[in-house]
C-alpha atoms as a PDB file:
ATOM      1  CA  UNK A   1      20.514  -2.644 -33.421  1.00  0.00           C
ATOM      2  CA  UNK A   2      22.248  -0.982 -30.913  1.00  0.00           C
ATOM      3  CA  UNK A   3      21.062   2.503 -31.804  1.00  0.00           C
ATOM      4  CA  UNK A   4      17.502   0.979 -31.504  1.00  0.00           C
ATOM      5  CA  UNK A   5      18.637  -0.459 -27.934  1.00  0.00           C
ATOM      6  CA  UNK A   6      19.661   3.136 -26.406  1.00  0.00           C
ATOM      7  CA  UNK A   7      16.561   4.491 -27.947  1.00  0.00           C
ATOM      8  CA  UNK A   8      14.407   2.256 -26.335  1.00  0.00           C
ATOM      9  CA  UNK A   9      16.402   2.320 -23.028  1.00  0.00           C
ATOM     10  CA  UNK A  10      16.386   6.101 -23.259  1.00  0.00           C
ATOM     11  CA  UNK A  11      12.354   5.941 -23.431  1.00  0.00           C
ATOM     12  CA  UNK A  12      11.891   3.534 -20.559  1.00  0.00           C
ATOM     13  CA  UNK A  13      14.368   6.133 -18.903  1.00  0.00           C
ATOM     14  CA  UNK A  14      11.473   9.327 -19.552  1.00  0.00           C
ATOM     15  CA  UNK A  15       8.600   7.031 -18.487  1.00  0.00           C
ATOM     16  CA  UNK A  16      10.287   6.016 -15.057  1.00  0.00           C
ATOM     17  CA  UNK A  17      10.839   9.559 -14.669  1.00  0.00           C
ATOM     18  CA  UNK A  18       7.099  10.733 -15.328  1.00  0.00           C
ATOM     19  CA  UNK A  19       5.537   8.063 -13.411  1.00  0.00           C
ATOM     20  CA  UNK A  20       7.715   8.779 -10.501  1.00  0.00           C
ATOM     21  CA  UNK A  21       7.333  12.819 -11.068  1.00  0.00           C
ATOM     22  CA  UNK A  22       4.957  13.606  -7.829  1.00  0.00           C
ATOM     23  CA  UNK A  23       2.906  16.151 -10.333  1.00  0.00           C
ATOM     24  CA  UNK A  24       2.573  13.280 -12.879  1.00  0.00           C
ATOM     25  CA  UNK A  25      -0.517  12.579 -12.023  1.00  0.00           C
ATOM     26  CA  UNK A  26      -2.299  16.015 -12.853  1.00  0.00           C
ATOM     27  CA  UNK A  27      -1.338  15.446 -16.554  1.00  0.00           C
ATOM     28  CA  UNK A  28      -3.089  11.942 -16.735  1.00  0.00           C
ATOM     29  CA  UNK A  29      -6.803  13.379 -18.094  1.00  0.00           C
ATOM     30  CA  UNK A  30      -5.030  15.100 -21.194  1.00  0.00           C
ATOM     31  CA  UNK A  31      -3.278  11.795 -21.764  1.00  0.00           C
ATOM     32  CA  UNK A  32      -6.582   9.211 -21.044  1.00  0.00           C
ATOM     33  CA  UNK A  33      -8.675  12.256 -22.866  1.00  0.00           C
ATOM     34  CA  UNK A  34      -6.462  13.094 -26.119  1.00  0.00           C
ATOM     35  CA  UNK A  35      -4.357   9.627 -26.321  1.00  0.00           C
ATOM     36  CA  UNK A  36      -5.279   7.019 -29.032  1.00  0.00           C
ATOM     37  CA  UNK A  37      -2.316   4.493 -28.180  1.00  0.00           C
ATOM     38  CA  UNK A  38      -4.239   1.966 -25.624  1.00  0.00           C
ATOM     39  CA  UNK A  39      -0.441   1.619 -24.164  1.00  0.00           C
ATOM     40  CA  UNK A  40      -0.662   4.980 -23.257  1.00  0.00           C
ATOM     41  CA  UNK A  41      -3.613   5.159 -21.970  1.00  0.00           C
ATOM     42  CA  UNK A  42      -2.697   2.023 -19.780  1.00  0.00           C
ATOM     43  CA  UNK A  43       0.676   3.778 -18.445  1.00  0.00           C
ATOM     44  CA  UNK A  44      -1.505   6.671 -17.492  1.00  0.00           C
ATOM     45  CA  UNK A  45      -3.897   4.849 -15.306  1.00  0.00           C
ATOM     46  CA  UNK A  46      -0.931   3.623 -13.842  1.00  0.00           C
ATOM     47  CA  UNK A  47       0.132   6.504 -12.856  1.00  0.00           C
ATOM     48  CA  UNK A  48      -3.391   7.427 -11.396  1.00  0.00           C
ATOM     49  CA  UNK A  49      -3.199   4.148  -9.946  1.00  0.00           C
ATOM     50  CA  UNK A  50      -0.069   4.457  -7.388  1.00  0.00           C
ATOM     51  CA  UNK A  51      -1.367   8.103  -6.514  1.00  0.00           C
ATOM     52  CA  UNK A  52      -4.712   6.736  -5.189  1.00  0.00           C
ATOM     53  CA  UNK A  53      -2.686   3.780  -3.394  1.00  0.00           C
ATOM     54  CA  UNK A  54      -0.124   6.215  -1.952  1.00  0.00           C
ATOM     55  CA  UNK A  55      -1.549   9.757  -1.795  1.00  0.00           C
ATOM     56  CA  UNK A  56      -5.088   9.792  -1.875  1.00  0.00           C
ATOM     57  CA  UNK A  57      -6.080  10.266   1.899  1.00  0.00           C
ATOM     58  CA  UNK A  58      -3.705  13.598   1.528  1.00  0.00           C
ATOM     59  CA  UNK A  59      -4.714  14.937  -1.597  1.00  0.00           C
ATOM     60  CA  UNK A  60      -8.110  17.817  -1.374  1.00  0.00           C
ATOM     61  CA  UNK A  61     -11.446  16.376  -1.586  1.00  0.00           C
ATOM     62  CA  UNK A  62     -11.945  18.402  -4.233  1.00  0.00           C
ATOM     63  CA  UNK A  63      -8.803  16.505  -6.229  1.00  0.00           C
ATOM     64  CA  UNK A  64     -10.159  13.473  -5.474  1.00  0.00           C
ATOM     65  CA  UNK A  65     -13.415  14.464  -6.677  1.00  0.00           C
ATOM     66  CA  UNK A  66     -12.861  15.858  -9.691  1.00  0.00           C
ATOM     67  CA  UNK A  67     -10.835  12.639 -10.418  1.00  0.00           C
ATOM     68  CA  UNK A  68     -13.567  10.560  -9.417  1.00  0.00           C
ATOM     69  CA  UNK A  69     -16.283  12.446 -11.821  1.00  0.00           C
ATOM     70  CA  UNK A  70     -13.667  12.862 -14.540  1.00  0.00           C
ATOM     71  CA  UNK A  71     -13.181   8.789 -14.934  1.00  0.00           C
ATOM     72  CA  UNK A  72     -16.747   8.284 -14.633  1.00  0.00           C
ATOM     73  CA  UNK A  73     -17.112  10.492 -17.089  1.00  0.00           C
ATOM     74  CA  UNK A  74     -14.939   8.807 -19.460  1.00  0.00           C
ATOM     75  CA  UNK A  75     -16.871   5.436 -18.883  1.00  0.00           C
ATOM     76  CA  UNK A  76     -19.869   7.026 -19.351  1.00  0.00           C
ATOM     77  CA  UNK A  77     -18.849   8.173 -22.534  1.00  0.00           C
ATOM     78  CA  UNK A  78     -17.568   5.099 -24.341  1.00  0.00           C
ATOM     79  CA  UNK A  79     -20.531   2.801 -22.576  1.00  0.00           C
ATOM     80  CA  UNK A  80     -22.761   5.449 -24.585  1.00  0.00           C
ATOM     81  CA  UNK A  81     -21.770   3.231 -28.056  1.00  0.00           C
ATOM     82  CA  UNK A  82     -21.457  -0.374 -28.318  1.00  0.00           C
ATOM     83  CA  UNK A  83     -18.583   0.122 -31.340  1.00  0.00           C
ATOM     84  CA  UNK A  84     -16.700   1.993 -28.430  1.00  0.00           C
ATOM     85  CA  UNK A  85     -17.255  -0.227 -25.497  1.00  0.00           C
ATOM     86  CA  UNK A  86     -15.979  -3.386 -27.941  1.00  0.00           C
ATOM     87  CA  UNK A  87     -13.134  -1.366 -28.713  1.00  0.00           C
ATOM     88  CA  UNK A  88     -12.035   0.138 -25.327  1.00  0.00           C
ATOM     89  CA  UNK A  89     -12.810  -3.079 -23.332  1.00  0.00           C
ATOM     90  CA  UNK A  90      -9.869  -3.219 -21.782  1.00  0.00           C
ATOM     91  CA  UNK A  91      -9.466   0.236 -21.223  1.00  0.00           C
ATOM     92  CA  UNK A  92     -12.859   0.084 -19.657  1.00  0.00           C
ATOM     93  CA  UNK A  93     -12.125  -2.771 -17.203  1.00  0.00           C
ATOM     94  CA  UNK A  94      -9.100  -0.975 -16.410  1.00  0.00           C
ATOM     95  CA  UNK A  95     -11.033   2.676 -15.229  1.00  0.00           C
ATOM     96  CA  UNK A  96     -13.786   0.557 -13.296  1.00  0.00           C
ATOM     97  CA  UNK A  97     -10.824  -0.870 -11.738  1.00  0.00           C
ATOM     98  CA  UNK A  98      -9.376   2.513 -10.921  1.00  0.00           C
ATOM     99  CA  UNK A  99     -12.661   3.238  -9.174  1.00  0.00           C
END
């Protein structure tokens, strides 16, 4: 039990420290791409999440751009199949809220 208890607290420890990372963010399209685990997925629009709230009017229009295109992108692509948009509802909700 305890072994299970430092593991855990020693991954809490790694998220904190790549949501907090400043470049964190730059990684999120390989995770919300590539990532099958919804919790994942989640933590990474997290992570885009506090960047638009805190650093968005500094980033390049370019940045926020691509950003922009890249998550409609990825909601265009799973509201192409109803199997997908049933699946990823949640996920969905939570990119139009990222927009």
């Amino acid at each position: 039990k305890q072994w299970y208890q430092r593991r855990v607290r020693a991954a809490q420890e790694v998220l904190v420290k790549l949501q907090t990372h400043p470049d964190a963010w730059q990684r999120v399209d390989l995770i919300l791409e590539y990532s099958t685990n919804q919790e994942t997925k989640h933590y990474a629009l997290q992570i885009l999440t506090n960047v638009i709230k805190t650093r968005w009017k500094i980033l390049p229009r370019t940045q926020c751009d691509g950003v922009k295109k890249f998550i409609v992108g990825i909601i265009i692509n799973i509201s192409s199949d109803a199997t997908a948009i049933e699946k990823e509802k949640v996920f969905l909700n939570q990119l139009n809220t990222v927009l």
